[in-house]
N, C-alpha and C. Protein backbone atom coordinates (compact mmCIF):
# COMPACT_ATOMS: atom_id res chain seq x y z
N UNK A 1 -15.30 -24.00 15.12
CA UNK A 1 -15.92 -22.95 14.32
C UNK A 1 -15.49 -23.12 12.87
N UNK A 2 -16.25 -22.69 12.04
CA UNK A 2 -16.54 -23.41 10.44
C UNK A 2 -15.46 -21.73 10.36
N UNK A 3 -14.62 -21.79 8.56
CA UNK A 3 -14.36 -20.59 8.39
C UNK A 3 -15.35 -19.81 7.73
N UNK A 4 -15.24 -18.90 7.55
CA UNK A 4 -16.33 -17.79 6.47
C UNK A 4 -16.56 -18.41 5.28
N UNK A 5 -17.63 -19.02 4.68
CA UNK A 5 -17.15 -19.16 3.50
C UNK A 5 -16.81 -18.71 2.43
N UNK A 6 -16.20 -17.75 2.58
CA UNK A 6 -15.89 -17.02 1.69
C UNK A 6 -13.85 -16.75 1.85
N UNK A 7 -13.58 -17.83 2.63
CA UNK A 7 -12.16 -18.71 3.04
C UNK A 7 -12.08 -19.88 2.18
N UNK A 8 -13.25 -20.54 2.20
CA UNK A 8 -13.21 -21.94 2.25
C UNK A 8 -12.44 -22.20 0.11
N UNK A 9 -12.01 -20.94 -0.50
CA UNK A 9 -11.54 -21.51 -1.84
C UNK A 9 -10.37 -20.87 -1.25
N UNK A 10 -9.97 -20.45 -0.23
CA UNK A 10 -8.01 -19.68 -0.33
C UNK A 10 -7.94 -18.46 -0.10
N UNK A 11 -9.04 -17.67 -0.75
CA UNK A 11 -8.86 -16.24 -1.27
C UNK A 11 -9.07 -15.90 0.33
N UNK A 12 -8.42 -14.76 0.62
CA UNK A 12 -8.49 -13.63 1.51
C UNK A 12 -9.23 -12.42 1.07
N UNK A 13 -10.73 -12.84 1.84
CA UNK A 13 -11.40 -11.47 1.88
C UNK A 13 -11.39 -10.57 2.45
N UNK A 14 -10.80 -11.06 3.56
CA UNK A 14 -11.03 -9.82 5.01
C UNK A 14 -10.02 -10.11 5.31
N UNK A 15 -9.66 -9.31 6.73
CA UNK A 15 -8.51 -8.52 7.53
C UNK A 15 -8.84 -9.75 8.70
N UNK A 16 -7.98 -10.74 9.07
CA UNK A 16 -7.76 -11.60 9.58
C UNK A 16 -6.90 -11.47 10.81
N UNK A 17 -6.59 -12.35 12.11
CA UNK A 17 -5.07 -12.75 12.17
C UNK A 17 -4.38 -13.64 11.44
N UNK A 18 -3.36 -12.85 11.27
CA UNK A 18 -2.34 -13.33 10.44
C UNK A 18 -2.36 -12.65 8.87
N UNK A 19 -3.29 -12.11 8.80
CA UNK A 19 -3.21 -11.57 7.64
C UNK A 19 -3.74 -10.01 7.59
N UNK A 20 -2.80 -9.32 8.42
CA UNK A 20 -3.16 -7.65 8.82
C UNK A 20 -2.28 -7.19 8.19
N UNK A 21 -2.49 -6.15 7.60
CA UNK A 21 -1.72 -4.98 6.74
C UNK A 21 -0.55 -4.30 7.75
N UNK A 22 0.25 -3.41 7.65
CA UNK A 22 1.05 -2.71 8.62
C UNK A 22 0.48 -1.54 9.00
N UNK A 23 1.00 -1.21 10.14
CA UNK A 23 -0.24 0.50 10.97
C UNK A 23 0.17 1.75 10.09
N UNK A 24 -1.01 1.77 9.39
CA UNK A 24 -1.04 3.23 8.68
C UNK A 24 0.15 4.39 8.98
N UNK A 25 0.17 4.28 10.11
CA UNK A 25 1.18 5.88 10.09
C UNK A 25 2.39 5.38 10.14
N UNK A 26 3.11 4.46 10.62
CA UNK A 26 4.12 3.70 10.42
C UNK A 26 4.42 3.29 8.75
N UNK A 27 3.63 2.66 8.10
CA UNK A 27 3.91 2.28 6.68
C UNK A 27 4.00 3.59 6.02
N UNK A 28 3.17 4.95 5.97
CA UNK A 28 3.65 5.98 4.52
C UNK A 28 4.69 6.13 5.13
N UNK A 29 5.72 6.46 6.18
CA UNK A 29 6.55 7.17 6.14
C UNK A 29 8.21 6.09 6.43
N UNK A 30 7.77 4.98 6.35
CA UNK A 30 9.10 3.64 6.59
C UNK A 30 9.36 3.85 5.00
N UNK A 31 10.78 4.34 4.67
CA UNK A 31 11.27 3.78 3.36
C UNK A 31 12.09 2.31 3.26
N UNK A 32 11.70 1.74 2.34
CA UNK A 32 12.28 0.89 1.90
C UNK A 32 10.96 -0.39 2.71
N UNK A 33 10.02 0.08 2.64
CA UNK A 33 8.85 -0.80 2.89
C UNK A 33 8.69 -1.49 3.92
N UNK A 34 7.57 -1.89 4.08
CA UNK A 34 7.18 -2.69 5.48
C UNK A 34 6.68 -4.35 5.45
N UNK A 35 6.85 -5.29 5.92
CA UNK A 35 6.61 -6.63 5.62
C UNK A 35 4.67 -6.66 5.17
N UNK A 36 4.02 -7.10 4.62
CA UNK A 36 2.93 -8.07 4.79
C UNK A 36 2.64 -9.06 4.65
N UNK A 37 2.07 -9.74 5.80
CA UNK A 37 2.34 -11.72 5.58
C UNK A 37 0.73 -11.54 5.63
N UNK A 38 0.34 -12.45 4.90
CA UNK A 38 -1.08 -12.96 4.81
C UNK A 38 -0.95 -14.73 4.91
N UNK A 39 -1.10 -14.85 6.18
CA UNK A 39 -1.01 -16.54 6.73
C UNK A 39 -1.75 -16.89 7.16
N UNK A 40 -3.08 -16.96 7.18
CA UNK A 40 -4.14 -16.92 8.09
C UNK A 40 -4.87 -18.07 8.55
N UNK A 41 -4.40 -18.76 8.50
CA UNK A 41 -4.31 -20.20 9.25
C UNK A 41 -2.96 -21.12 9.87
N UNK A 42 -3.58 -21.99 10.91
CA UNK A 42 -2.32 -22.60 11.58
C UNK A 42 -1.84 -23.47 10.65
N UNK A 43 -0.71 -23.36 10.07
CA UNK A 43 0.47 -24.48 9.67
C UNK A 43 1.54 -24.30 10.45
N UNK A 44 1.86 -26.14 10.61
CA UNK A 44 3.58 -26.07 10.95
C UNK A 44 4.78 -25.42 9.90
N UNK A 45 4.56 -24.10 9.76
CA UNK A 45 5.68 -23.16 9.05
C UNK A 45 6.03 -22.19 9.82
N UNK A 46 8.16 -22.16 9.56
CA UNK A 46 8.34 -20.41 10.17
C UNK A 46 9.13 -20.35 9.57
N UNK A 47 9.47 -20.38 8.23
CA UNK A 47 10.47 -19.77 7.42
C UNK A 47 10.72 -18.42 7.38
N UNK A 48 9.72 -17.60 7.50
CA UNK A 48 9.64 -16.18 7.82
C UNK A 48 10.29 -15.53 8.57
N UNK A 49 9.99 -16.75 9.93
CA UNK A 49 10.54 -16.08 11.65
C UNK A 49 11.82 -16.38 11.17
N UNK A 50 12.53 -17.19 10.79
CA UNK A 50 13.86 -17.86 10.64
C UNK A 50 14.93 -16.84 9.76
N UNK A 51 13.98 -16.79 8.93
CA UNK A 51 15.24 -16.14 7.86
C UNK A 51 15.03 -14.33 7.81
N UNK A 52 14.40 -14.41 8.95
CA UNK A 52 14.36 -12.48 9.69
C UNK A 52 15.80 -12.05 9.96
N UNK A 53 16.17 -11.26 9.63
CA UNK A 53 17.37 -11.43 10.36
C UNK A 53 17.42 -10.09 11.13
N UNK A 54 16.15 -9.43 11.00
CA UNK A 54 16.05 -8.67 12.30
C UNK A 54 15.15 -8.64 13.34
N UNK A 55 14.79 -9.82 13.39
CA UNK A 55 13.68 -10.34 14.42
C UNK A 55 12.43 -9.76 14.43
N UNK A 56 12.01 -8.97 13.33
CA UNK A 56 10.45 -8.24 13.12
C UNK A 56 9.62 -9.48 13.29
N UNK A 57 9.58 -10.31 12.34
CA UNK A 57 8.79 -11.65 12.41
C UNK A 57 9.66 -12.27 13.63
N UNK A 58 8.40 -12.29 14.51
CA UNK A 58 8.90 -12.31 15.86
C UNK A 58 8.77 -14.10 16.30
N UNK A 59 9.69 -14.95 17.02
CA UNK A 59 9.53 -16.30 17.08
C UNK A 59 8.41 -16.60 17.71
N UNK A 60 8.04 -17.78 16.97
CA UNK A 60 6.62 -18.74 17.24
C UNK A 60 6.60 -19.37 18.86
N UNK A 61 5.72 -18.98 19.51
CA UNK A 61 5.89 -19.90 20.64
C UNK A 61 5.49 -21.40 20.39
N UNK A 62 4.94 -21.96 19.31
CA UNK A 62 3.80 -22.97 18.83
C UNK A 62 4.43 -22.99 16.93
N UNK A 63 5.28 -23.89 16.49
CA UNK A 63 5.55 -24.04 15.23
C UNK A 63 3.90 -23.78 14.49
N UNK A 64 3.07 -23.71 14.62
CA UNK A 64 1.26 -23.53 14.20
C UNK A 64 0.96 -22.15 14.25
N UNK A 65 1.53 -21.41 14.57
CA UNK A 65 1.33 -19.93 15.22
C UNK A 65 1.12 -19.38 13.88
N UNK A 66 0.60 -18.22 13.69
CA UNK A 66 0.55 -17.09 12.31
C UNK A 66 1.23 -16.66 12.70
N UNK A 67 2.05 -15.69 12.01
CA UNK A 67 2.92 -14.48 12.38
C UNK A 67 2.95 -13.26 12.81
N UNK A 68 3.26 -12.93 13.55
CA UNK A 68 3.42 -11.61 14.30
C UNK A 68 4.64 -11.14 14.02
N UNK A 69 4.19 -9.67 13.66
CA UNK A 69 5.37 -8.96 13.25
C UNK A 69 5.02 -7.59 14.25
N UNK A 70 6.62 -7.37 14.38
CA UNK A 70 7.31 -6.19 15.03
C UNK A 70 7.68 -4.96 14.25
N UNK A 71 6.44 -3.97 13.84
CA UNK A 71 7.08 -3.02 12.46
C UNK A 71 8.24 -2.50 12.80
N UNK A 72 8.41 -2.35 13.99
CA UNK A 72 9.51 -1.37 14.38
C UNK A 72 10.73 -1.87 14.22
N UNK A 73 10.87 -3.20 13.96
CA UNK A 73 12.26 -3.65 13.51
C UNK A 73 12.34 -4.27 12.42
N UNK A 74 11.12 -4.08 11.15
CA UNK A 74 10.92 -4.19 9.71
C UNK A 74 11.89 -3.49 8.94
N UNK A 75 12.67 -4.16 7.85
CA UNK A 75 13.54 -2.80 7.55
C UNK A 75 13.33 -2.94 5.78
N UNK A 76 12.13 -4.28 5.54
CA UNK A 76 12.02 -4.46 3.83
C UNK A 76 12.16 -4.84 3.16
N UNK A 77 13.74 -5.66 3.88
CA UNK A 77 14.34 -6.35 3.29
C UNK A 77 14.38 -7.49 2.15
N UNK A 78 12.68 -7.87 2.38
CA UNK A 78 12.20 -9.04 1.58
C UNK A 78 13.12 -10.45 1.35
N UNK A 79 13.41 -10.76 2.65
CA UNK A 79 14.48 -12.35 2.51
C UNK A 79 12.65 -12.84 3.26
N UNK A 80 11.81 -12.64 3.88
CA UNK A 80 11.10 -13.54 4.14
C UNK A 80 10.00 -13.79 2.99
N UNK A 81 9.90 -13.20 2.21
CA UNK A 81 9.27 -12.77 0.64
C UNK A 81 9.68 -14.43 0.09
N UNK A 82 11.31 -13.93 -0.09
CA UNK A 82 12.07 -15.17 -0.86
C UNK A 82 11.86 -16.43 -0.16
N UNK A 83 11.40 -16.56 1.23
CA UNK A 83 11.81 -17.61 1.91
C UNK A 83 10.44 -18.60 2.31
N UNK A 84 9.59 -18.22 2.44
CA UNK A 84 7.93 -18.42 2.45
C UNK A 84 7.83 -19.39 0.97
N UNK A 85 7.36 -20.44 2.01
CA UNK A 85 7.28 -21.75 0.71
C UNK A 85 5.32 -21.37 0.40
N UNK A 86 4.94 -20.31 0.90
CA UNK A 86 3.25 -20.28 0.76
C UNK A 86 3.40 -18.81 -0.16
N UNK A 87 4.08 -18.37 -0.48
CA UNK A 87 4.00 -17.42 -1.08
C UNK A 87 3.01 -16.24 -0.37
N UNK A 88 3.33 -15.86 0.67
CA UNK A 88 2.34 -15.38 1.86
C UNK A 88 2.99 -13.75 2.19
N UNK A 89 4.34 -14.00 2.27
CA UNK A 89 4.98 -12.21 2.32
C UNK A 89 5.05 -11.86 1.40
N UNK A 90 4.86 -10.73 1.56
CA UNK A 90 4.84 -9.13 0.16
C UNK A 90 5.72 -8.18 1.12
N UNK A 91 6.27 -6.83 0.60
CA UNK A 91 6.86 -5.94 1.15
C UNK A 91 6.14 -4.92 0.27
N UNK A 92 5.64 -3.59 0.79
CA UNK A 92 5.26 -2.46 0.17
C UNK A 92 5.72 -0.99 0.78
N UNK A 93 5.97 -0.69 0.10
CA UNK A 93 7.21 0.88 0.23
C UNK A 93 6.40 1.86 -0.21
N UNK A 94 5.48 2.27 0.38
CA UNK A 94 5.03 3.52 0.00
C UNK A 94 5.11 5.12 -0.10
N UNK A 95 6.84 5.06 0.44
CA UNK A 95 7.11 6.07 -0.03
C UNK A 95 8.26 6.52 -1.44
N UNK A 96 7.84 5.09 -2.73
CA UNK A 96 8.42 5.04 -3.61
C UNK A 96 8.52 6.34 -4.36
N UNK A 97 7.47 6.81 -4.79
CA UNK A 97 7.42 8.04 -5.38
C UNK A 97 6.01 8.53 -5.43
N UNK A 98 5.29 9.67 -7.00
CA UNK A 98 5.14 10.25 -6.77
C UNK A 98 3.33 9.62 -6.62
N UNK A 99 2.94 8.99 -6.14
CA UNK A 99 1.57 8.17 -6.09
C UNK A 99 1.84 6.64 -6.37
N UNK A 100 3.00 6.10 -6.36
CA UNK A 100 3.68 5.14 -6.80
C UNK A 100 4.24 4.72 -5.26
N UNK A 101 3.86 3.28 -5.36
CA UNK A 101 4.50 2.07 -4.40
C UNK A 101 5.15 1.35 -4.89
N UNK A 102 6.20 0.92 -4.29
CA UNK A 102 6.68 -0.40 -4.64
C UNK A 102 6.71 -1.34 -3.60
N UNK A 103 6.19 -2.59 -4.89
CA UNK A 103 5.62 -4.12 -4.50
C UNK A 103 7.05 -4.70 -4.52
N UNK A 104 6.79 -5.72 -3.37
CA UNK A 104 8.22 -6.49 -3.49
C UNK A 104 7.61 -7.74 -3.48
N UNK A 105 7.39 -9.16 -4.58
CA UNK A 105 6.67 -10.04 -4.93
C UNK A 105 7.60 -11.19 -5.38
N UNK A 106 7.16 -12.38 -4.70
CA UNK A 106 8.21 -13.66 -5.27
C UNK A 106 7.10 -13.69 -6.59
N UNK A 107 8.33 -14.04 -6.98
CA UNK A 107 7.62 -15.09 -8.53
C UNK A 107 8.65 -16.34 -8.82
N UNK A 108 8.50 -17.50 -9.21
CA UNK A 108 8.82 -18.16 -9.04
C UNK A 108 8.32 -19.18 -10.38
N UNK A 109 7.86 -18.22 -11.42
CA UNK A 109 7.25 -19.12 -13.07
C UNK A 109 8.30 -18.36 -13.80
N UNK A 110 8.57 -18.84 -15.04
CA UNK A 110 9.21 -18.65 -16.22
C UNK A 110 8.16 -17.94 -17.32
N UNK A 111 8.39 -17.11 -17.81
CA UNK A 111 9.78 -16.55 -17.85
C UNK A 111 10.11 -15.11 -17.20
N UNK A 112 11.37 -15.28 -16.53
CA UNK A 112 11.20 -14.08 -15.72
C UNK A 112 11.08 -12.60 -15.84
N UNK A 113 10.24 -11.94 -15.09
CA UNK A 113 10.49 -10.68 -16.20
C UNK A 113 12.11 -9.58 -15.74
N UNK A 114 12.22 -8.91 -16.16
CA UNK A 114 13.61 -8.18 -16.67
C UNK A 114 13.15 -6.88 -16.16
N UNK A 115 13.69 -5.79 -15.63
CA UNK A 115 13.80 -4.70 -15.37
C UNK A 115 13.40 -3.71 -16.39
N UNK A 116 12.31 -2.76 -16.47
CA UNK A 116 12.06 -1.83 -17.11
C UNK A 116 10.23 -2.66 -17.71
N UNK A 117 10.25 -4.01 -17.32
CA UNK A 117 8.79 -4.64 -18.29
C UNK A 117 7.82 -3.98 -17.44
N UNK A 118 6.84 -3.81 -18.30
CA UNK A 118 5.59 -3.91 -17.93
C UNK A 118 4.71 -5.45 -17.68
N UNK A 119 3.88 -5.06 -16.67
CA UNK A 119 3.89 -6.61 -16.67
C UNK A 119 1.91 -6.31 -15.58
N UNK A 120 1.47 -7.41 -15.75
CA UNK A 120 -0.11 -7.27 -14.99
C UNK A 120 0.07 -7.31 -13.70
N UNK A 121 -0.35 -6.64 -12.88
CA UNK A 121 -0.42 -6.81 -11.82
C UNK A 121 -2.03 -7.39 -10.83
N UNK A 122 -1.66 -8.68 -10.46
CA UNK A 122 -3.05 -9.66 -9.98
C UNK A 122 -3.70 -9.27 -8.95
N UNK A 123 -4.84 -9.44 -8.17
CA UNK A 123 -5.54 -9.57 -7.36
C UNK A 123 -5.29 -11.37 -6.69
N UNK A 124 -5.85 -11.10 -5.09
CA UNK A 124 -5.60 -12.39 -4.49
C UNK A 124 -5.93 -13.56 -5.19
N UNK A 125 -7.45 -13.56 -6.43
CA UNK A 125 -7.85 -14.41 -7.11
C UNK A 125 -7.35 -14.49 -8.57
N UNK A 126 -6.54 -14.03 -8.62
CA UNK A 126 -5.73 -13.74 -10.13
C UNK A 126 -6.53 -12.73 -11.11
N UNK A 127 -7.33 -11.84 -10.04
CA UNK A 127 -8.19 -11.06 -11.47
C UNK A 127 -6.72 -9.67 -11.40
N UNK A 128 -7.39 -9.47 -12.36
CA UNK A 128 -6.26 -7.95 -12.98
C UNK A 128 -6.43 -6.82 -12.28
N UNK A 129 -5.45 -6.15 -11.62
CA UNK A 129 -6.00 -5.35 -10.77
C UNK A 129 -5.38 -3.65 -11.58
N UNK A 130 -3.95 -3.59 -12.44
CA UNK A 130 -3.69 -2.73 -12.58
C UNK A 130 -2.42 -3.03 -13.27
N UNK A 131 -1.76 -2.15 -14.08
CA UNK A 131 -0.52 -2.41 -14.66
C UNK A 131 1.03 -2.22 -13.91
N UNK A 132 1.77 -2.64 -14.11
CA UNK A 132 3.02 -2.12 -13.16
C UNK A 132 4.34 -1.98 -13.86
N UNK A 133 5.41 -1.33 -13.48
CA UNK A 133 6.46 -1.61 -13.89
C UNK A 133 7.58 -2.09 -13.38
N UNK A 134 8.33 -2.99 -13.74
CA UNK A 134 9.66 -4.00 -12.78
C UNK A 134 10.61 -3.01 -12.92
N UNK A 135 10.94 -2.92 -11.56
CA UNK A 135 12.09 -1.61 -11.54
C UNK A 135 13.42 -2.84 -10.49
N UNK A 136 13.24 -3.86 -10.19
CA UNK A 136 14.32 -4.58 -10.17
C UNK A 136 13.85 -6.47 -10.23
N UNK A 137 14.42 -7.26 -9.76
CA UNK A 137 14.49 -8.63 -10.10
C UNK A 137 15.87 -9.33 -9.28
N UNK A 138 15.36 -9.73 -7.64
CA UNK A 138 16.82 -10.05 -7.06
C UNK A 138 16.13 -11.99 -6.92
N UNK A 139 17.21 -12.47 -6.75
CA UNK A 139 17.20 -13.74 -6.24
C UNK A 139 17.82 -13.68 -5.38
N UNK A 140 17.64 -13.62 -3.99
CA UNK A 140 18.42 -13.29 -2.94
C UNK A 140 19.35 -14.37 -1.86
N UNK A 141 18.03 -15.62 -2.20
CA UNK A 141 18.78 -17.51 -1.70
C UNK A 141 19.26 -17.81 -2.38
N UNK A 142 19.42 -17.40 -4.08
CA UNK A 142 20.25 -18.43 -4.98
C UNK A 142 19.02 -20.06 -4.95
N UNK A 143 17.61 -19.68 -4.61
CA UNK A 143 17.49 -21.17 -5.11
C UNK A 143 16.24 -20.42 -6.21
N UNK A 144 16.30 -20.18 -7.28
CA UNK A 144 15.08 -19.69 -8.29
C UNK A 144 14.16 -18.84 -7.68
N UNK A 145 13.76 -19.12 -6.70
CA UNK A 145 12.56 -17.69 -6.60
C UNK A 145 13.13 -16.56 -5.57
N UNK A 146 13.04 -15.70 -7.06
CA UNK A 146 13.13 -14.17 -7.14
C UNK A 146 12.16 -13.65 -6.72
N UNK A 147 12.74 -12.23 -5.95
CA UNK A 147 11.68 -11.22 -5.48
C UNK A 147 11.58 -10.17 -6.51
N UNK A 148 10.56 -9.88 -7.39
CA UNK A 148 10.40 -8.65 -8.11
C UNK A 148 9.92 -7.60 -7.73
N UNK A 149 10.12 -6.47 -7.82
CA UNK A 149 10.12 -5.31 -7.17
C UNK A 149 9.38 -4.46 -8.65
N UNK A 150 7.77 -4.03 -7.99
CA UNK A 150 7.45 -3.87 -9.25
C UNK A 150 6.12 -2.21 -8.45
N UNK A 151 6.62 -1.16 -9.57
CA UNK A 151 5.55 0.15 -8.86
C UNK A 151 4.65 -0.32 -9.56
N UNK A 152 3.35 -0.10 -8.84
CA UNK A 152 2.14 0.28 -8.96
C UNK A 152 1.22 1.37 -8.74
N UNK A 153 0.35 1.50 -8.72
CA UNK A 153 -0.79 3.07 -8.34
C UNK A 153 -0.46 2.68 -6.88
N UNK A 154 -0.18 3.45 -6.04
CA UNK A 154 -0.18 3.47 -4.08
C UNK A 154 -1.71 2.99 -3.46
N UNK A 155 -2.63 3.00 -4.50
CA UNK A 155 -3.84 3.27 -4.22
C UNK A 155 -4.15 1.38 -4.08
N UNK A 156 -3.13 0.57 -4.92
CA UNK A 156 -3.35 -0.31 -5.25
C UNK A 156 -3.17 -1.67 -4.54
N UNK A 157 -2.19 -1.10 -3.42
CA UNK A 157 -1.24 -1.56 -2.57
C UNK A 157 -2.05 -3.05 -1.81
N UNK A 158 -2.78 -3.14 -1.01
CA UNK A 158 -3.75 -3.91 -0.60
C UNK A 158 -4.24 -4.65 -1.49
N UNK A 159 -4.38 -4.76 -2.40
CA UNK A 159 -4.92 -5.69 -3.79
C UNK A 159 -3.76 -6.45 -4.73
N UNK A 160 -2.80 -5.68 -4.98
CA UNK A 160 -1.80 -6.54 -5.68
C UNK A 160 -0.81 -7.31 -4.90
N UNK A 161 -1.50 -9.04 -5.57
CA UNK A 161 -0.69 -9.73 -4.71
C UNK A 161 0.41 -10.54 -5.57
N UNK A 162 0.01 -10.37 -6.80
CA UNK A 162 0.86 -11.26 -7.66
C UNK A 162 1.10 -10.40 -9.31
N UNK A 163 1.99 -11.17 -9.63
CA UNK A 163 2.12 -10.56 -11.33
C UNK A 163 2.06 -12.01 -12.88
N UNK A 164 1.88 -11.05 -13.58
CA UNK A 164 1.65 -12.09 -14.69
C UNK A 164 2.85 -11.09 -15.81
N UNK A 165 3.71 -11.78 -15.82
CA UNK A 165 4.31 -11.30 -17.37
C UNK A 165 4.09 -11.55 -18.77
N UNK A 166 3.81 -9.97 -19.38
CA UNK A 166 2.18 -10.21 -20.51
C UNK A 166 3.53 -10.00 -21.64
């Protein structure tokens, strides 16, 4: 079977396996956010499953497998964020504040942004989806790519997948 073409440049249009959001009533009320992996094809990758260290990203029976996650033992942490050589996990916390989420996003370009920036917040195709602000900046492997932790509109959550520091 051919993909959609509307796959065939990368972008994620639709709600896939491997690339499903977390269950509504579970995500508003989990603080400290819930994983989203958007993997939606078979590669030999499980950096995700590996560097879980609470087994949410649940092990591959098939190194080719997408990921399956376990919300119930999601805790936010964003080490599979840092650890994803596809840049494929996000973490979103929607009970940041007051219409406000927080994005938890590798970035991995120069120059990094700093706590308190404003900075663009992208769509899957790099269009502009909304402004945000970096409310932290961890490197959590010690090898360069940092997870930025950046609020956005809550509304926005599903669309911002990346940032540009303007």
């Amino acid at each position: 079977m051919n993909a959609p073409r509307s796959f065939e440049s990368g972008v994620l249009t639709e709600e896939r396996p491997g690339a499903v959001m977390p269950p509504q009533d579970r995500w508003r009320e989990h603080k400290g956010g819930l994983v989203i992996v958007e993997c939606p094809q078979r590669i030999p990758c499980n950096p995700c499953n590996t560097s879980c260290p609470t087994g949410a990203i649940m092990p591959f029976a098939d190194i080719n497998d997408v990921p399956q996650i376990d919300y119930a033992k999601c805790t936010g942490c964003a080490l599979c964020v840092a650890k994803c050589p596809g840049l494929a996990c996000f973490v979103a916390d929607l009970t940041f504040g007051d219409g406000l989420a927080l994005m938890k996003l590798p970035y991995e370009m120069l120059p990094s942004p700093a706590k308190g920036d404003r900075v663009e917040c992208l769509g899957r195709a790099g269009e502009n989806v909304c402004l945000g602000r970096v409310e932290n900046v961890t490197e959590p492997l010690r090898d360069r790519t940092r997870v930025v932790h950046v609020s956005v509109p809550a509304d926005k959550v599903n669309d911002v997948r990346a940032i540009r520091v303007v």
